[in-house]
C-alpha atoms as a PDB file:
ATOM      1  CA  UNK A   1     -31.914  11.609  61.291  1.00  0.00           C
ATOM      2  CA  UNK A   2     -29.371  12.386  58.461  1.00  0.00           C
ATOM      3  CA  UNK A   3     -30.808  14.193  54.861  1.00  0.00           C
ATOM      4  CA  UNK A   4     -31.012  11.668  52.224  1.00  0.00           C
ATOM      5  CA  UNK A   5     -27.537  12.513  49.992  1.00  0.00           C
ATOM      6  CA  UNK A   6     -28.567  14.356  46.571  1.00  0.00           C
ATOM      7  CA  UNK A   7     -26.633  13.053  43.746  1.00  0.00           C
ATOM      8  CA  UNK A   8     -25.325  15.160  40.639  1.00  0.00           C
ATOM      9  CA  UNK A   9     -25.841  14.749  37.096  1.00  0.00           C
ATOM     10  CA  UNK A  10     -22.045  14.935  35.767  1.00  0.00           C
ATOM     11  CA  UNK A  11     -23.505  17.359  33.010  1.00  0.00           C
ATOM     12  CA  UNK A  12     -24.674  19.496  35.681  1.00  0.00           C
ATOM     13  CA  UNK A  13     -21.295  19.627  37.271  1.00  0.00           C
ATOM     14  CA  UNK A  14     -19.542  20.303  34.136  1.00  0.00           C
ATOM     15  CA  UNK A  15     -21.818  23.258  33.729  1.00  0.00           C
ATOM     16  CA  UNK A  16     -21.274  24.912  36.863  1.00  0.00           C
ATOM     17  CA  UNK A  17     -17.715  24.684  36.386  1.00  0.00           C
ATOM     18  CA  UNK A  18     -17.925  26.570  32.765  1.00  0.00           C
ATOM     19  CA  UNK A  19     -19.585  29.175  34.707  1.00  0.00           C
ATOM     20  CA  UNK A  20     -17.011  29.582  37.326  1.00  0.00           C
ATOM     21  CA  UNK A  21     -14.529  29.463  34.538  1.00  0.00           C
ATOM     22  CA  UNK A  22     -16.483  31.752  32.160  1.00  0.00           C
ATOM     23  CA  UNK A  23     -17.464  34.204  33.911  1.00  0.00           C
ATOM     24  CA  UNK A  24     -15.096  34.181  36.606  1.00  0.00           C
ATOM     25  CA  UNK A  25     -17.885  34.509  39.609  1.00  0.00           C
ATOM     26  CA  UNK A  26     -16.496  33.479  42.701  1.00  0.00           C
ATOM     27  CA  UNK A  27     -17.332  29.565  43.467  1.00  0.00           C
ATOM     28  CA  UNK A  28     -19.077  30.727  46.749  1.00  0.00           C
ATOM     29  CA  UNK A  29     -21.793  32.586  44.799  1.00  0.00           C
ATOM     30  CA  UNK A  30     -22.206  29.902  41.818  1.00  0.00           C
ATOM     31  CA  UNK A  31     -22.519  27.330  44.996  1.00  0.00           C
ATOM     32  CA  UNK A  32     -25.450  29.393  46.686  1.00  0.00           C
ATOM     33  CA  UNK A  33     -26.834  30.486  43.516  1.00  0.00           C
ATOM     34  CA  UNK A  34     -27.149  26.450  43.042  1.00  0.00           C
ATOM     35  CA  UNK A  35     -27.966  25.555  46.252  1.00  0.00           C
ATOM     36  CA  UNK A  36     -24.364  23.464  46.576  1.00  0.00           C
ATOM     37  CA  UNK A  37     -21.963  23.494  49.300  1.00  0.00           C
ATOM     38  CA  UNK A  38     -19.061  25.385  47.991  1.00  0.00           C
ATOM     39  CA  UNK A  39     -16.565  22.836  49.487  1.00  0.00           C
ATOM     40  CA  UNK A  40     -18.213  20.220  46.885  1.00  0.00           C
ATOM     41  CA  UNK A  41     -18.443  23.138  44.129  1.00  0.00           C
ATOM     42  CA  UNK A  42     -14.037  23.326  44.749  1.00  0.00           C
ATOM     43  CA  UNK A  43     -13.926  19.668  44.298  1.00  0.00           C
ATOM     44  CA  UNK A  44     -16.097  19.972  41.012  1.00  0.00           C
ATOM     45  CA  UNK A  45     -14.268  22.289  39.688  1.00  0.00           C
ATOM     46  CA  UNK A  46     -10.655  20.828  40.892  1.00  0.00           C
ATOM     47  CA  UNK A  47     -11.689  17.244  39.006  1.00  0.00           C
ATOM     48  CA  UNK A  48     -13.009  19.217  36.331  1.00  0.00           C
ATOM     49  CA  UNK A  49      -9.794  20.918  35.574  1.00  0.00           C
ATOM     50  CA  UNK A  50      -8.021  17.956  36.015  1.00  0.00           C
ATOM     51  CA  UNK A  51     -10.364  16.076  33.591  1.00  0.00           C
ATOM     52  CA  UNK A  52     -10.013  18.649  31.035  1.00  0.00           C
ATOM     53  CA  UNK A  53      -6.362  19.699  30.993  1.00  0.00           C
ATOM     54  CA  UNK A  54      -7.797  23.257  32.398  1.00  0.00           C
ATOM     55  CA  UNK A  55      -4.991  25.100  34.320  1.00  0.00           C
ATOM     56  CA  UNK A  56      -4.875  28.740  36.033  1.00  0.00           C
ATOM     57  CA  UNK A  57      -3.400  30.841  32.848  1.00  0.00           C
ATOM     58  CA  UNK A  58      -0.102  32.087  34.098  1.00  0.00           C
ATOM     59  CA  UNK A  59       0.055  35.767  35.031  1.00  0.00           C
ATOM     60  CA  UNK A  60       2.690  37.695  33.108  1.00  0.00           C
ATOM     61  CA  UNK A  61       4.695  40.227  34.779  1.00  0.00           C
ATOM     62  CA  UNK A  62       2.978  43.521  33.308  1.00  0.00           C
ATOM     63  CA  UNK A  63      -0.300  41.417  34.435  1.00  0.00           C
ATOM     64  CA  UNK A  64       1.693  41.015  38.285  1.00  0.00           C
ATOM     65  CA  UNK A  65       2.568  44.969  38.808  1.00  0.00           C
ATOM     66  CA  UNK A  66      -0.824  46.046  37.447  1.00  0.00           C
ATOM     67  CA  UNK A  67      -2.364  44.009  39.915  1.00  0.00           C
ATOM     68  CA  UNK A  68      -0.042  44.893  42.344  1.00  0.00           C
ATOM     69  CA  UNK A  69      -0.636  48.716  41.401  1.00  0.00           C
ATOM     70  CA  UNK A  70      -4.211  47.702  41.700  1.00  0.00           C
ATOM     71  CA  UNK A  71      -4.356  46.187  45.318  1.00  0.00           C
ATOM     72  CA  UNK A  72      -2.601  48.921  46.792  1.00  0.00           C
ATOM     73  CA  UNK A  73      -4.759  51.639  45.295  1.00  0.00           C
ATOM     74  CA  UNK A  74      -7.873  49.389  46.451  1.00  0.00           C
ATOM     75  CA  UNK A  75      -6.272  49.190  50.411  1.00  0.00           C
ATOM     76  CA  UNK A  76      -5.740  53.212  50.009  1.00  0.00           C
ATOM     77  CA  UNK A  77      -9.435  53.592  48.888  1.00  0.00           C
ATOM     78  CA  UNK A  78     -10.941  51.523  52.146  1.00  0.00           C
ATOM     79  CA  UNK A  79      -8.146  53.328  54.325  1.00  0.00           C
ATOM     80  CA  UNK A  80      -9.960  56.250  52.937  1.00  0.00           C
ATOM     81  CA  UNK A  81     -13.436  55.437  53.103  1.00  0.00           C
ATOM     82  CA  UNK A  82     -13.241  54.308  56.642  1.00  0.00           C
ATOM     83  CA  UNK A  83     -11.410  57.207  57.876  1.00  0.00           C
ATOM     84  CA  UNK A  84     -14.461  59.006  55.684  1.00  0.00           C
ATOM     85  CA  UNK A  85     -16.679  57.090  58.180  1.00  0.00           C
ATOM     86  CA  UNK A  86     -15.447  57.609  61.300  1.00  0.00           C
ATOM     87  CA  UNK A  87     -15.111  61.509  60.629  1.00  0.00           C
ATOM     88  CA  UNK A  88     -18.904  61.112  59.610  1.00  0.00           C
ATOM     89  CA  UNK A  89     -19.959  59.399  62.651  1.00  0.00           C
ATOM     90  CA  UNK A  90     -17.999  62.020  64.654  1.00  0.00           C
ATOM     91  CA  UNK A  91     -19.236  65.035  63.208  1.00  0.00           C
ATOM     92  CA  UNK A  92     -23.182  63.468  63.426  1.00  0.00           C
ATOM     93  CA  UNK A  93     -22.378  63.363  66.659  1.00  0.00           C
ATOM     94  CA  UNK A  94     -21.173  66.826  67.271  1.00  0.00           C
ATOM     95  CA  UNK A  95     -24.342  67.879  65.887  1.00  0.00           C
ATOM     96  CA  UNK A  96     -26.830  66.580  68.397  1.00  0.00           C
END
């Protein structure tokens, strides 16, 4: 026995794509927050975009090696904080 299919008002659509695009949340937590399948929340958002002459803004190069600058600081940090971890876990151990 399938689940009867719910159907979408397009306002509601509209709106949850303004969120995504406001706010920048990622589509995976608008969908749950929703109750939607984040598959269908892409396609929303993809028609949406398309519907309303909405494009990614470009990123400028300062934007690019900030970001870059950015990610590897962030993959230092977790290399950190898991070596952090494991050193914690050893030393806990130690102790007993």
């Amino acid at each position: 026995m399938t689940a009867a299919r719910r159907r979408f008002t397009q306002e509601f659509k509209d709106e949850l794509c303004r969120e995504v695009i406001n706010t920048s949340k990622p589509i995976k937590d608008v969908a749950t927050a929703y109750g939607v399948g984040p598959e269908t929340r892409r396609n929303w958002l993809n028609k949406y975009r398309e519907a309303n002459g909405c494009t990614d803004t470009e990123v400028t190069l300062p934007e690019q090696a900030r970001l870059k600058e950015l990610e590897r600081e962030n993959q230092e940090l977790r290399s950190e904080t898991l070596f952090l971890k494991k050193a914690a876990a050893y030393f806990a151990r130690e102790q007993r």
